[in-house]
Protein backbone atom coordinates (compact mmCIF):
# COMPACT_ATOMS: atom_id res chain seq x y z
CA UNK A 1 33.37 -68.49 2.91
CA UNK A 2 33.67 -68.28 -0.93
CA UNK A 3 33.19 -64.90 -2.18
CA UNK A 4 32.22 -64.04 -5.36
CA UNK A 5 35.68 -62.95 -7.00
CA UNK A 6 36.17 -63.02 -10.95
CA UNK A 7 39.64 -61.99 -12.05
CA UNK A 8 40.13 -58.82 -14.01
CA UNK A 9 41.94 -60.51 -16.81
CA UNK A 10 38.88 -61.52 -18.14
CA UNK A 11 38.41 -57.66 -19.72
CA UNK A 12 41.39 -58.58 -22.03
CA UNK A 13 38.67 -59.20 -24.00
CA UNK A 14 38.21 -55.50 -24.28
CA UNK A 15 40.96 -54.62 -25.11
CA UNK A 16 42.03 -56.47 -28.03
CA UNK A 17 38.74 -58.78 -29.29
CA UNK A 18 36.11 -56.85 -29.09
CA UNK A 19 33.98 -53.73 -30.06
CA UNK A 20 35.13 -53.03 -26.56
CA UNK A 21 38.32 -51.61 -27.15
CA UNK A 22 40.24 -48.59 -26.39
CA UNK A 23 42.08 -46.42 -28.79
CA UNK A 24 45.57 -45.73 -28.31
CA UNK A 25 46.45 -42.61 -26.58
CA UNK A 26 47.51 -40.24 -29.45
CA UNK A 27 44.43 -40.34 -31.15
CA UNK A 28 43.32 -36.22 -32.16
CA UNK A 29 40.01 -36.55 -30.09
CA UNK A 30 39.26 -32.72 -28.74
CA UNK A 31 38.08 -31.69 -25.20
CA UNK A 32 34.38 -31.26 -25.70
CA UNK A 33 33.10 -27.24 -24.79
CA UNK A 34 31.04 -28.17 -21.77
CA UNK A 35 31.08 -26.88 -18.34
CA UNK A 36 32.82 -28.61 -15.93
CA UNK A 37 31.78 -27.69 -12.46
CA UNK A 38 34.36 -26.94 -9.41
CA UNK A 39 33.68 -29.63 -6.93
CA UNK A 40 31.00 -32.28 -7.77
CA UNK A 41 27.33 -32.15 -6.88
CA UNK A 42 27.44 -34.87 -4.95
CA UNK A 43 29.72 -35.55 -1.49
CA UNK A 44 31.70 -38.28 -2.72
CA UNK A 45 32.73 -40.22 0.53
CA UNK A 46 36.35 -41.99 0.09
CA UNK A 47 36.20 -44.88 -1.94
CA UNK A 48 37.98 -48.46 -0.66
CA UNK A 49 41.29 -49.46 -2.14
CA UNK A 50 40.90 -51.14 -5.28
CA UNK A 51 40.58 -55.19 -4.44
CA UNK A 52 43.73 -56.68 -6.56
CA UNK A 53 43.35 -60.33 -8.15
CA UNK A 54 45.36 -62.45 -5.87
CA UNK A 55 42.75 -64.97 -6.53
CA UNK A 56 42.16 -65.24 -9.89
CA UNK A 57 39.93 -67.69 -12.11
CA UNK A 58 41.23 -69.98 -14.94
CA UNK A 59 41.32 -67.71 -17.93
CA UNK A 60 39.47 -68.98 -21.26
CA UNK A 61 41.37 -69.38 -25.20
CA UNK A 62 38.99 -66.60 -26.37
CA UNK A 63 40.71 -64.27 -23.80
CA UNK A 64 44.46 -65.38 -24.52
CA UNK A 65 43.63 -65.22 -27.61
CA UNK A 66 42.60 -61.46 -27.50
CA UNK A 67 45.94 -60.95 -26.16
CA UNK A 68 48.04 -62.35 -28.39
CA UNK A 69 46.58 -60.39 -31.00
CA UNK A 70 48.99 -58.11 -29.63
CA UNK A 71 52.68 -58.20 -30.19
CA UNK A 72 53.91 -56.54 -27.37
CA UNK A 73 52.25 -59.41 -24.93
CA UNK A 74 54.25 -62.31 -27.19
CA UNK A 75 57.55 -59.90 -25.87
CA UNK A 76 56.12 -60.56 -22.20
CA UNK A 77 56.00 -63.75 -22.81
CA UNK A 78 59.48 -64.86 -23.70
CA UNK A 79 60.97 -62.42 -21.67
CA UNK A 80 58.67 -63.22 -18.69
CA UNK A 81 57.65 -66.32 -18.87
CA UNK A 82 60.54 -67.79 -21.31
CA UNK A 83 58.52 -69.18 -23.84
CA UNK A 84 59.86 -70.46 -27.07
CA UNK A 85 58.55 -68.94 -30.41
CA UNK A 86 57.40 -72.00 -30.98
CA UNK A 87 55.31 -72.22 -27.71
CA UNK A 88 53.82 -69.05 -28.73
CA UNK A 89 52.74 -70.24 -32.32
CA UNK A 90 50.86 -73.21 -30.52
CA UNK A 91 49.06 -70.71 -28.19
CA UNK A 92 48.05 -68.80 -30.76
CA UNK A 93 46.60 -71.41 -33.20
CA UNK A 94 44.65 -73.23 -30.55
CA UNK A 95 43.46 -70.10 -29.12
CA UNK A 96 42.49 -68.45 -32.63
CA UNK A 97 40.94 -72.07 -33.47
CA UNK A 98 38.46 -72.45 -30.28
CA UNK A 99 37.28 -68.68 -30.42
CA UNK A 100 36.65 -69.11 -34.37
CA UNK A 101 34.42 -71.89 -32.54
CA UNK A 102 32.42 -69.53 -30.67
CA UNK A 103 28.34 -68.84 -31.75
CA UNK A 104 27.07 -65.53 -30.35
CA UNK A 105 23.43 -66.14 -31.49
CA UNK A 106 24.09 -69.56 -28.99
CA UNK A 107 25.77 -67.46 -25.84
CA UNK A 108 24.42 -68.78 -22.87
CA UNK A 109 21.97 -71.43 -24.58
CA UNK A 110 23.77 -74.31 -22.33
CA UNK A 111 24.36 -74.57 -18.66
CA UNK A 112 28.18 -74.54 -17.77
CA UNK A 113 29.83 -72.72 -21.02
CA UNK A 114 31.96 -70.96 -18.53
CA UNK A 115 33.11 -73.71 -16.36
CA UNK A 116 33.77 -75.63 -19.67
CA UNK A 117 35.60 -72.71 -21.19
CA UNK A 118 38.19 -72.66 -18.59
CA UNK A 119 38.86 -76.40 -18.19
CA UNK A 120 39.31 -76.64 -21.99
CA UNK A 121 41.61 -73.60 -21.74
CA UNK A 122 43.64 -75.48 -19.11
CA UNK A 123 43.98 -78.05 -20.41
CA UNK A 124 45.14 -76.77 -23.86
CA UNK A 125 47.48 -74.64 -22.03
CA UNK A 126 49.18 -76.74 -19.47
CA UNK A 127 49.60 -79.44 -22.32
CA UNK A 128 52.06 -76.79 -24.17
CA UNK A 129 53.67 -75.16 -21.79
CA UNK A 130 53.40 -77.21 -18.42
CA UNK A 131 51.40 -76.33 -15.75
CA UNK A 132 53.55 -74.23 -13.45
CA UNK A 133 54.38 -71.88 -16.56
CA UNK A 134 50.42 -72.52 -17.49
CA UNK A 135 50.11 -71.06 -14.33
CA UNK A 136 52.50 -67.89 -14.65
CA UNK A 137 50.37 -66.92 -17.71
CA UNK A 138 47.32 -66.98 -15.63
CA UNK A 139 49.40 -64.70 -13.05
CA UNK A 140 50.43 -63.04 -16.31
CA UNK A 141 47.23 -61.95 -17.78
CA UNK A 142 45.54 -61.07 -14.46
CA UNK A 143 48.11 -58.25 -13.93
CA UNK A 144 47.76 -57.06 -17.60
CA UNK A 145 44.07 -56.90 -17.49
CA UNK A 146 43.99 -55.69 -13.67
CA UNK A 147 42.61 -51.99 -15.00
CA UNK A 148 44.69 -50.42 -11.99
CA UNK A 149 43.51 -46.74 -12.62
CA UNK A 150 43.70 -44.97 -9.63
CA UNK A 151 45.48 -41.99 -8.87
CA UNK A 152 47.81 -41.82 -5.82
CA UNK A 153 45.21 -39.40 -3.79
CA UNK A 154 42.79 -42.35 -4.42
CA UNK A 155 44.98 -44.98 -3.05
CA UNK A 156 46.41 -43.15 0.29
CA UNK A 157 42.55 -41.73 0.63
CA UNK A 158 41.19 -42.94 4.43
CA UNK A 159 38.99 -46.02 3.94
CA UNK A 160 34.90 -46.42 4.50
CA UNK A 161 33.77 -48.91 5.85
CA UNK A 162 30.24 -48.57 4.86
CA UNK A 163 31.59 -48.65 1.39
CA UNK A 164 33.13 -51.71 1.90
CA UNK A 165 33.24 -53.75 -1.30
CA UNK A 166 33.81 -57.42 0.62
CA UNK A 167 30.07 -56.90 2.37
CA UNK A 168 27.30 -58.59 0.30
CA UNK A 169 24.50 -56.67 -1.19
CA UNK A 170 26.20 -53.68 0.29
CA UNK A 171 24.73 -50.37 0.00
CA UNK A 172 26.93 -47.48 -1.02
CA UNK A 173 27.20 -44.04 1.64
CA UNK A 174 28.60 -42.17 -1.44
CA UNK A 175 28.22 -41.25 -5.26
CA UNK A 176 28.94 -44.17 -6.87
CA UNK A 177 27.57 -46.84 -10.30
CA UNK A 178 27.32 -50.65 -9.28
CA UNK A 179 27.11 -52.93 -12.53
CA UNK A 180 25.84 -56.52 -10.58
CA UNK A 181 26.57 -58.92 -13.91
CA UNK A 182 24.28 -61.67 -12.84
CA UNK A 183 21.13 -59.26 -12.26
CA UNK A 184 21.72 -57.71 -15.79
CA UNK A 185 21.62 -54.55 -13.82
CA UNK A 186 23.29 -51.10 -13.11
CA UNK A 187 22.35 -48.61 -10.32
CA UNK A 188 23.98 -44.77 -9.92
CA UNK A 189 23.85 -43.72 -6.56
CA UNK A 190 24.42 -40.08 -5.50
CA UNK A 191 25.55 -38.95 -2.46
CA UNK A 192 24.10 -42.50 -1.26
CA UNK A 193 20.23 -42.74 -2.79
CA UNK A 194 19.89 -45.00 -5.79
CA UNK A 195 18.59 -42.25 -8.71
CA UNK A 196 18.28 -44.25 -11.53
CA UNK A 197 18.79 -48.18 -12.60
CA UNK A 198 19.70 -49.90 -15.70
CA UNK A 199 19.09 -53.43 -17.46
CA UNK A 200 22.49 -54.15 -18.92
CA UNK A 201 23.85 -56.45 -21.61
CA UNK A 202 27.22 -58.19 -20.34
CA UNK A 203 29.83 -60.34 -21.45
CA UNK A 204 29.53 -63.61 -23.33
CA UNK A 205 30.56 -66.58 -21.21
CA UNK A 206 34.00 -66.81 -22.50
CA UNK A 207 34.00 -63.20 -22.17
CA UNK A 208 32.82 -62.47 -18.86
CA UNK A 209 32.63 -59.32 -17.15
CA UNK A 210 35.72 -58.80 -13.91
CA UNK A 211 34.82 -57.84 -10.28
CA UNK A 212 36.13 -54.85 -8.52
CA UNK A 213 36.05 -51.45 -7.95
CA UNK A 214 37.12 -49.07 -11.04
CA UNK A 215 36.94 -45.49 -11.88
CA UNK A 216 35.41 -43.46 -14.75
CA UNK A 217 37.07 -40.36 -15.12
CA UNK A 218 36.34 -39.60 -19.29
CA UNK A 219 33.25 -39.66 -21.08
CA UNK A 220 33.97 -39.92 -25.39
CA UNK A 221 31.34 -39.16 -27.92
CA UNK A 222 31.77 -40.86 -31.13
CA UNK A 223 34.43 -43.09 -30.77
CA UNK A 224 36.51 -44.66 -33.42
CA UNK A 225 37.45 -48.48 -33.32
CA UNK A 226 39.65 -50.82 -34.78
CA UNK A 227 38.86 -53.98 -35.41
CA UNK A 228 41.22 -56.76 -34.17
CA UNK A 229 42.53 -59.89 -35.59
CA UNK A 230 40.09 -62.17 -34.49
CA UNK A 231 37.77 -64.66 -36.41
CA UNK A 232 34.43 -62.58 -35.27
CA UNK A 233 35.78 -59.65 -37.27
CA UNK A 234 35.95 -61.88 -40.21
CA UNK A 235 32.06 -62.34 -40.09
CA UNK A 236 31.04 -58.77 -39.90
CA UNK A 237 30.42 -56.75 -43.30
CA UNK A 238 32.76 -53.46 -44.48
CA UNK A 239 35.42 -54.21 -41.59
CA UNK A 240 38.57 -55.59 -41.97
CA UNK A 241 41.10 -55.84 -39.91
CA UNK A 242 43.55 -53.10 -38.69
CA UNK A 243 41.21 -50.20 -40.45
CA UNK A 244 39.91 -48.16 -38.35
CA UNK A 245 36.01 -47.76 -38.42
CA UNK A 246 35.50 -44.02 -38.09
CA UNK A 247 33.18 -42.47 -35.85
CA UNK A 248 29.95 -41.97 -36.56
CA UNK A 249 29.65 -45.57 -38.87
CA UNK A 250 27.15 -48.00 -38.49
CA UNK A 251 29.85 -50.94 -38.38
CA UNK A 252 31.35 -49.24 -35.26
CA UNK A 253 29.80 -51.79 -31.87
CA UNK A 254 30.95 -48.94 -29.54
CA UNK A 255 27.73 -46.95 -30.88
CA UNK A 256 27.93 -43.16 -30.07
CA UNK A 257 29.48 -43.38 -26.49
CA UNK A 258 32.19 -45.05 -24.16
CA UNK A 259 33.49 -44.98 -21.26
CA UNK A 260 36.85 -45.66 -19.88
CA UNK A 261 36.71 -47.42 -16.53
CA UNK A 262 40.08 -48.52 -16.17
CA UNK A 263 42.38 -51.08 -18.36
CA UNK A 264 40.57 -52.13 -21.24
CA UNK A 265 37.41 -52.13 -19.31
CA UNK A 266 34.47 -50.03 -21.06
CA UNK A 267 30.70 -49.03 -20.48
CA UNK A 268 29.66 -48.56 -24.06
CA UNK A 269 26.61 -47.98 -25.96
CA UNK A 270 25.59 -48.74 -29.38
CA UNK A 271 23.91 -52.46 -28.32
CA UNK A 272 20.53 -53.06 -30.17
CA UNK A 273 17.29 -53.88 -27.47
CA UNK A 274 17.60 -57.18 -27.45
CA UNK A 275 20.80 -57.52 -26.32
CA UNK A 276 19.70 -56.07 -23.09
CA UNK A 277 19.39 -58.26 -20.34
CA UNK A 278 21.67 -60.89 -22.21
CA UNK A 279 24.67 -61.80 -23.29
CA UNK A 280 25.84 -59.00 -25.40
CA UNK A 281 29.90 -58.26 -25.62
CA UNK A 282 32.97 -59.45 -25.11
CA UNK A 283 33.63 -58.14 -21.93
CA UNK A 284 32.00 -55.31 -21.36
CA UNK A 285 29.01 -53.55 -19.93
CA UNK A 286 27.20 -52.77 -23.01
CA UNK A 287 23.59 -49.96 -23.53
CA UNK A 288 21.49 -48.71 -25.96
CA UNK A 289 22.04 -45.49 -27.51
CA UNK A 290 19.18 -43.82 -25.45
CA UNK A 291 20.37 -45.69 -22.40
CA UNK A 292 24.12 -44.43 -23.19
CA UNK A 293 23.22 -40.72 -23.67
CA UNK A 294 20.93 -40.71 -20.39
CA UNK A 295 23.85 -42.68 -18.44
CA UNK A 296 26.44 -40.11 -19.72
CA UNK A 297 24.49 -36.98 -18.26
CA UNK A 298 23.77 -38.60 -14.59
CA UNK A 299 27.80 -39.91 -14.41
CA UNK A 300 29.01 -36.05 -15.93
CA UNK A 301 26.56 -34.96 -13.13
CA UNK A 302 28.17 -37.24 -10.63
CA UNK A 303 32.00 -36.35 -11.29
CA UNK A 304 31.21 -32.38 -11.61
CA UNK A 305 30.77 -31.70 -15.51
CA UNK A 306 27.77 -29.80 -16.46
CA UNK A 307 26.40 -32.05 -19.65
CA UNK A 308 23.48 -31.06 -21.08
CA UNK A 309 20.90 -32.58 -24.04
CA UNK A 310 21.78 -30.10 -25.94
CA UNK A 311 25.32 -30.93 -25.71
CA UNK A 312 24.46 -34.61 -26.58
CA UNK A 313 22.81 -33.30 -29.39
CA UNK A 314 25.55 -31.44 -30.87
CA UNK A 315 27.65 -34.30 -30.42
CA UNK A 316 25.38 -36.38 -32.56
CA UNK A 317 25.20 -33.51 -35.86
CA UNK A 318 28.80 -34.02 -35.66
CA UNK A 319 28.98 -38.14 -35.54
CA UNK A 320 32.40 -38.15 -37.16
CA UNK A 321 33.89 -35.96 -34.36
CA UNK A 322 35.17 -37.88 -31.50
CA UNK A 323 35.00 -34.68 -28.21
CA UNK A 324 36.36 -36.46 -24.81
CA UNK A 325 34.43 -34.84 -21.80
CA UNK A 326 36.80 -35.08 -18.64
CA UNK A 327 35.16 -35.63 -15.35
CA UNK A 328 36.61 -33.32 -12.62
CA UNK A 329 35.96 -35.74 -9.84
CA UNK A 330 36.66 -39.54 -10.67
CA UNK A 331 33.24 -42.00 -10.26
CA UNK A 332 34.02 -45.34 -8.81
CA UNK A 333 32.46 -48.07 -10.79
CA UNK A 334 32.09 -51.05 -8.87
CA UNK A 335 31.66 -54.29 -10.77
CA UNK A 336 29.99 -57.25 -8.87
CA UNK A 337 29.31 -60.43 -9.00
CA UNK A 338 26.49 -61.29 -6.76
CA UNK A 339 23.71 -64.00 -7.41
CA UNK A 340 21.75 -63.78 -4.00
CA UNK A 341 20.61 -60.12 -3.45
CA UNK A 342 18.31 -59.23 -0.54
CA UNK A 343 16.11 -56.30 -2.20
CA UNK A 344 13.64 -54.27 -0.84
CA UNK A 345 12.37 -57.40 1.43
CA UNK A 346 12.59 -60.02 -1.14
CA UNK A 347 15.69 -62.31 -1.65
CA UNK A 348 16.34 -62.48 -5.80
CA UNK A 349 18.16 -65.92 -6.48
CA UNK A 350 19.67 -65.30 -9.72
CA UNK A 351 21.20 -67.73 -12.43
CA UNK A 352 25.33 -68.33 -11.90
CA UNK A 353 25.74 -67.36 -15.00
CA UNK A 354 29.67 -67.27 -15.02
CA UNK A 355 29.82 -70.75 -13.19
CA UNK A 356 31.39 -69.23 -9.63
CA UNK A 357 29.53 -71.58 -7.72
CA UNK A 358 28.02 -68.40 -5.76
CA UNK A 359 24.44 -70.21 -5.25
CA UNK A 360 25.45 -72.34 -1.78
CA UNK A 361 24.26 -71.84 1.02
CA UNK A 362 27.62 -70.72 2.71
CA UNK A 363 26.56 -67.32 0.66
CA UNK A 364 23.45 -67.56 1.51
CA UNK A 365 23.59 -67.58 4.85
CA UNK A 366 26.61 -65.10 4.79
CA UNK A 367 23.90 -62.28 2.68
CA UNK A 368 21.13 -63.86 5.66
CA UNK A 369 22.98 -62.38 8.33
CA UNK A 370 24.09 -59.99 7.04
CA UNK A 371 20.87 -58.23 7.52
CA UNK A 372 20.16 -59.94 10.88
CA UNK A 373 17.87 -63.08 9.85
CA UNK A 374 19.28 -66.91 10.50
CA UNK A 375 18.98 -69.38 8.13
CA UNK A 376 17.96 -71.89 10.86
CA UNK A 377 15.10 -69.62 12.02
CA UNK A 378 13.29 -69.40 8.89
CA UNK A 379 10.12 -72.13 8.37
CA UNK A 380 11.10 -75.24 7.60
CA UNK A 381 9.20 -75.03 3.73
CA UNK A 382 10.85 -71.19 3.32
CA UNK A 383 14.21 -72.93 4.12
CA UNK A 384 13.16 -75.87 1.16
CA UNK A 385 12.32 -73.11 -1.61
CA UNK A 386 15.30 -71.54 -0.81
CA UNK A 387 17.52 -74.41 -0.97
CA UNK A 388 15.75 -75.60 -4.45
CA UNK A 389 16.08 -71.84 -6.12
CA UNK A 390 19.65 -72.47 -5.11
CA UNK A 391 19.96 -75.72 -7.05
CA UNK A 392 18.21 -74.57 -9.79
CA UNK A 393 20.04 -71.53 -10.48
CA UNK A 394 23.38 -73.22 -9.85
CA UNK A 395 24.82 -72.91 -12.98
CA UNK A 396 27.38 -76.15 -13.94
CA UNK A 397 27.51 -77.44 -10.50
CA UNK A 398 25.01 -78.54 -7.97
CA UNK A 399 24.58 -76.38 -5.04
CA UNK A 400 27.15 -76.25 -2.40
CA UNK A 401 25.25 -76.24 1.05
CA UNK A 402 27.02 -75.93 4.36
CA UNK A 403 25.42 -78.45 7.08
CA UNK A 404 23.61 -76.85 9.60
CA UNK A 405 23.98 -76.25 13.25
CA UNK A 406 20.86 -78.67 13.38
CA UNK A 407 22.58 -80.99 10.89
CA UNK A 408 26.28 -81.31 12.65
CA UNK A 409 25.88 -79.41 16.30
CA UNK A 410 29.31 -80.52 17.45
CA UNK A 411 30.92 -78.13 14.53
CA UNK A 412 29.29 -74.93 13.44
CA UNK A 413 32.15 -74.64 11.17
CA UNK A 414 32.48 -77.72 9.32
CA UNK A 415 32.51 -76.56 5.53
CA UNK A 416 31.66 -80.28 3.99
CA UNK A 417 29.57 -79.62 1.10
CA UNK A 418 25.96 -81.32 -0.16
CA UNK A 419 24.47 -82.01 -3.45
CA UNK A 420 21.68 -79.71 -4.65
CA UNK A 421 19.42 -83.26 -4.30
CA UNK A 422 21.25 -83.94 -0.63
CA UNK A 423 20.45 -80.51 0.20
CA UNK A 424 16.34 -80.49 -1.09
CA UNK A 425 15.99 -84.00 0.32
CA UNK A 426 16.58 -82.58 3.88
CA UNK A 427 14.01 -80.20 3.80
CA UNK A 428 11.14 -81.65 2.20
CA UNK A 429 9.84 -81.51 -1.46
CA UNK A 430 10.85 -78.84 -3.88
CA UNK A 431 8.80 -77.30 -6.49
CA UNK A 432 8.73 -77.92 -10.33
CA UNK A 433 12.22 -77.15 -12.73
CA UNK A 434 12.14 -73.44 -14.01
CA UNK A 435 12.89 -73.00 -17.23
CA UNK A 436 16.15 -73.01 -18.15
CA UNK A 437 16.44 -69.61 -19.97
CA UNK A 438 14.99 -67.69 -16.59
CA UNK A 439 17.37 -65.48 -14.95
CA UNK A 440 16.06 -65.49 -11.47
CA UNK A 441 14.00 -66.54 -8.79
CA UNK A 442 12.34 -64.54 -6.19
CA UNK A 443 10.95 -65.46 -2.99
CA UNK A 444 9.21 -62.91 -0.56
CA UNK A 445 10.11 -64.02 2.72
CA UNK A 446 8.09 -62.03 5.34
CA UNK A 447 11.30 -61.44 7.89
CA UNK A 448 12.87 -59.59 5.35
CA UNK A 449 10.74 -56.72 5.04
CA UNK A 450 12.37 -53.45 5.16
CA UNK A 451 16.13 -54.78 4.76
CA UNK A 452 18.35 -55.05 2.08
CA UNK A 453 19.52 -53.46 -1.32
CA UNK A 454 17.39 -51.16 -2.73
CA UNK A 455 14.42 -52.07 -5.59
CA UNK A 456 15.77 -50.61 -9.00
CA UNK A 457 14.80 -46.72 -9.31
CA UNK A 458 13.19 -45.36 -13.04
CA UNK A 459 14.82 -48.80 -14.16
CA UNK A 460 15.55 -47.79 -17.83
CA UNK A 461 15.24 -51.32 -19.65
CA UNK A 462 16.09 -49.97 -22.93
CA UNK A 463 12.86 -49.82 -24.59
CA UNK A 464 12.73 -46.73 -24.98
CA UNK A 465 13.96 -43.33 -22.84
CA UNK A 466 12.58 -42.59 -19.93
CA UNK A 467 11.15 -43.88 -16.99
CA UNK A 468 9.68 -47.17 -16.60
């Protein structure tokens, strides 16, 4: 069964292209004056080993190409990979070239910019260097971007099951924030109850967001930025390249807060409202100012700081200040990539927006029985408006669909895979096209009452502060 895995060296994008970058360690940022409190206020319940990248997905140009903006990964590259100089100059222009390519105001416009992104990137690639050392740079980049931060106690710490990252739609037993990229959405949890959700903006689709489990352990007010070499930079007004924007300026993308998670990897505010619940960044999980002060006090409150509002608002009379609050207690962030989501008795079908071919029914069934329902045993027209939300939410590519016991009953396993029209045909007729800019489609599907992940709590969409 095909999870829904996307590789960690995506977030290169943070680091090097994007607004979505960290600043070097010596920077003079002081410890903000705010209470930190002695154990946390939730019972955070040990947190599952990080999951590693051993199966990584083709990286796009746009991403080496936020790489090689830095020297010190051209070094890795001869001395790892033992590419020529010359090599390297022919990475670089073909990578600078195809992300000078790239339309923001267009992100997501067409289906398959993902899938596309990573074939063309292959195939640029392997023609230079040859695919097995096209290959090695994949391996490469995956283990520079894998945002490894956790501390030894966090890696020999006894394992939870019910914490599990592998489960689908699994609901955390701890304190904990879940960023689901395809649902535009990000929960907090304390102590195991869902407190408060978020609509998110997330990466562009050469940019898109990683999978795994992270930690925050910093919170900075009024971070500084430096803008990259990269041909987006170009197009913005009073930057240029290698000066650093100081806090506090209107040209600065991170806005008035980020948030380390580990690697380049960043929750970051400063994102105007309608680049919530779209594409928004270039790799990162990106808020409004009102939705980045709010987040800041609940995760301070999660990892045992006291912050307050009027802390916040002391940080903002002083906007060219940069003040680091350090969490006591580290907060797992778990990224996820998850288009079928049981929720509070409905099943949300969401667009593949990253082309993982993660709408077939494989996963389906997988998230079915999960919570003790067979695909087999639901009505034969619930089974066809299933099947057609899973076509039409697809992404690139059709709809996988594993046969059925019904289908082949001499192999339950057999893994041979249908067309989205195979798959509809079977089951009757299917109901009109969505449109294509929709994000989701939900079905209520009466044998699912009372299971699954929870509805969104005081979901915060941006508009304005405040519940919803």
């Amino acid at each position: 069964m095909k999870r829904y895995l996307g590789s960690a060296l995506f977030m290169a994008a943070c680091m090097l292209a994007t607004g979505c970058v960290t600043e070097p360690p010596n920077r003079t940022n002081s410890n903000a004056n705010v209470a930190a409190v002695p154990t946390a206020t939730a019972t955070m319940s040990p947190t599952p080993v990080s999951e590693k990248t051993s199966k990584t997905q083709a990286l796009t140009l746009p991403v080496l190409d936020a790489f090689l903006a830095n020297e010190s990964f051209s070094g890795l590259l001869k001395s790892r990979l033992q590419l020529t100089d010359e090599q390297i100059a022919k990475l670089r222009e073909a990578a600078h070239s195809d992300t000078a390519k790239l339309s923001e105001a267009n992100a997501g416009t067409s289906p398959g910019e993902t899938a596309r992104a990573r074939i063309t990137a292959k195939e640029t690639i392997t023609t230079i260097i040859g695919a097995e050392k096209a290959e090695q740079l994949e391996g490469l980049i995956a283990e520079q971007g894998s945002g490894d931060n956790e501390s030894a106690a966090d890696k020999t710490a006894p394992q939870s099951g019910s914490n599990d990252t592998r489960i689908f739609n699994n609901v955390p037993t701890d304190s904990r924030v879940i960023v689901n990229a395809p649902a535009y959405r990000m929960d907090v949890f304390e102590a195991g109850r869902l407190i408060k959700s978020y609509k998110i903006g997330i990466g562009y689709p050469q940019f898109p967001l990683p999978t795994g489990l992270r930690k925050a352990r910093t919170i900075i007010f009024n971070p500084t930025w430096t803008p990259p070499d990269e041909p987006w930079v170009a197009k913005m007004k009073d930057v240029r390249v290698g000066e650093k924007v100081e806090a506090g300026s209107k040209s600065n993308p991170l806005g008035p807060v980020k948030i380390p998670i580990g690697g380049p990897s960043l929750i970051h505010g400063g994102k105007p409202l309608a680049k919530i619940g779209t594409f928004a960044s270039h790799g990162c999980v990106g808020l409004t100012t009102p939705q980045v002060h709010d987040f800041a006090k609940l995760l301070a409150q999660l990892g045992g700081a006291h912050l307050t509002d009027t802390d916040i608002a002391a940080f903002e009379r002083t906007k060219t200040e940069t003040k680091e609050v350090k969490l006591p207690n580290s907060v797992p962030v778990e990224l996820r990539y998850e288009t079928i989501v049981i929720e509070d008795g409905k099943l949300h079908i969401y667009r593949d927006v990253y082309d993982q071919d993660g709408n077939t029914e494989e996963n389906l069934r997988a998230v079915l029985d999960a919570n003790g329902i067979h695909f087999d045993d639901l009505t034969e027209d619930v089974r066809a408006e299933i099947l057609d939300a899973l076509a039409q939410m697809s992404g690139s590519s059709l709809a996988r669909a594993t046969p059925s016991s019904r289908d082949n009953p001499n192999d339950k396993s057999a893994k041979a895979s249908l067309s989205a029209s195979q798959t509809r045909s079977r089951v009757g007729k299917t109901k009109p096209r969505v449109a294509k800019n929709q994000k989701e489609i939900v079905i209520e599907i009466a044998e699912l009452s009372g299971k699954g992940y929870p509805a969104p709590v005081e979901l915060d969409t941006g508009a304005h502060k405040g519940k919803r």
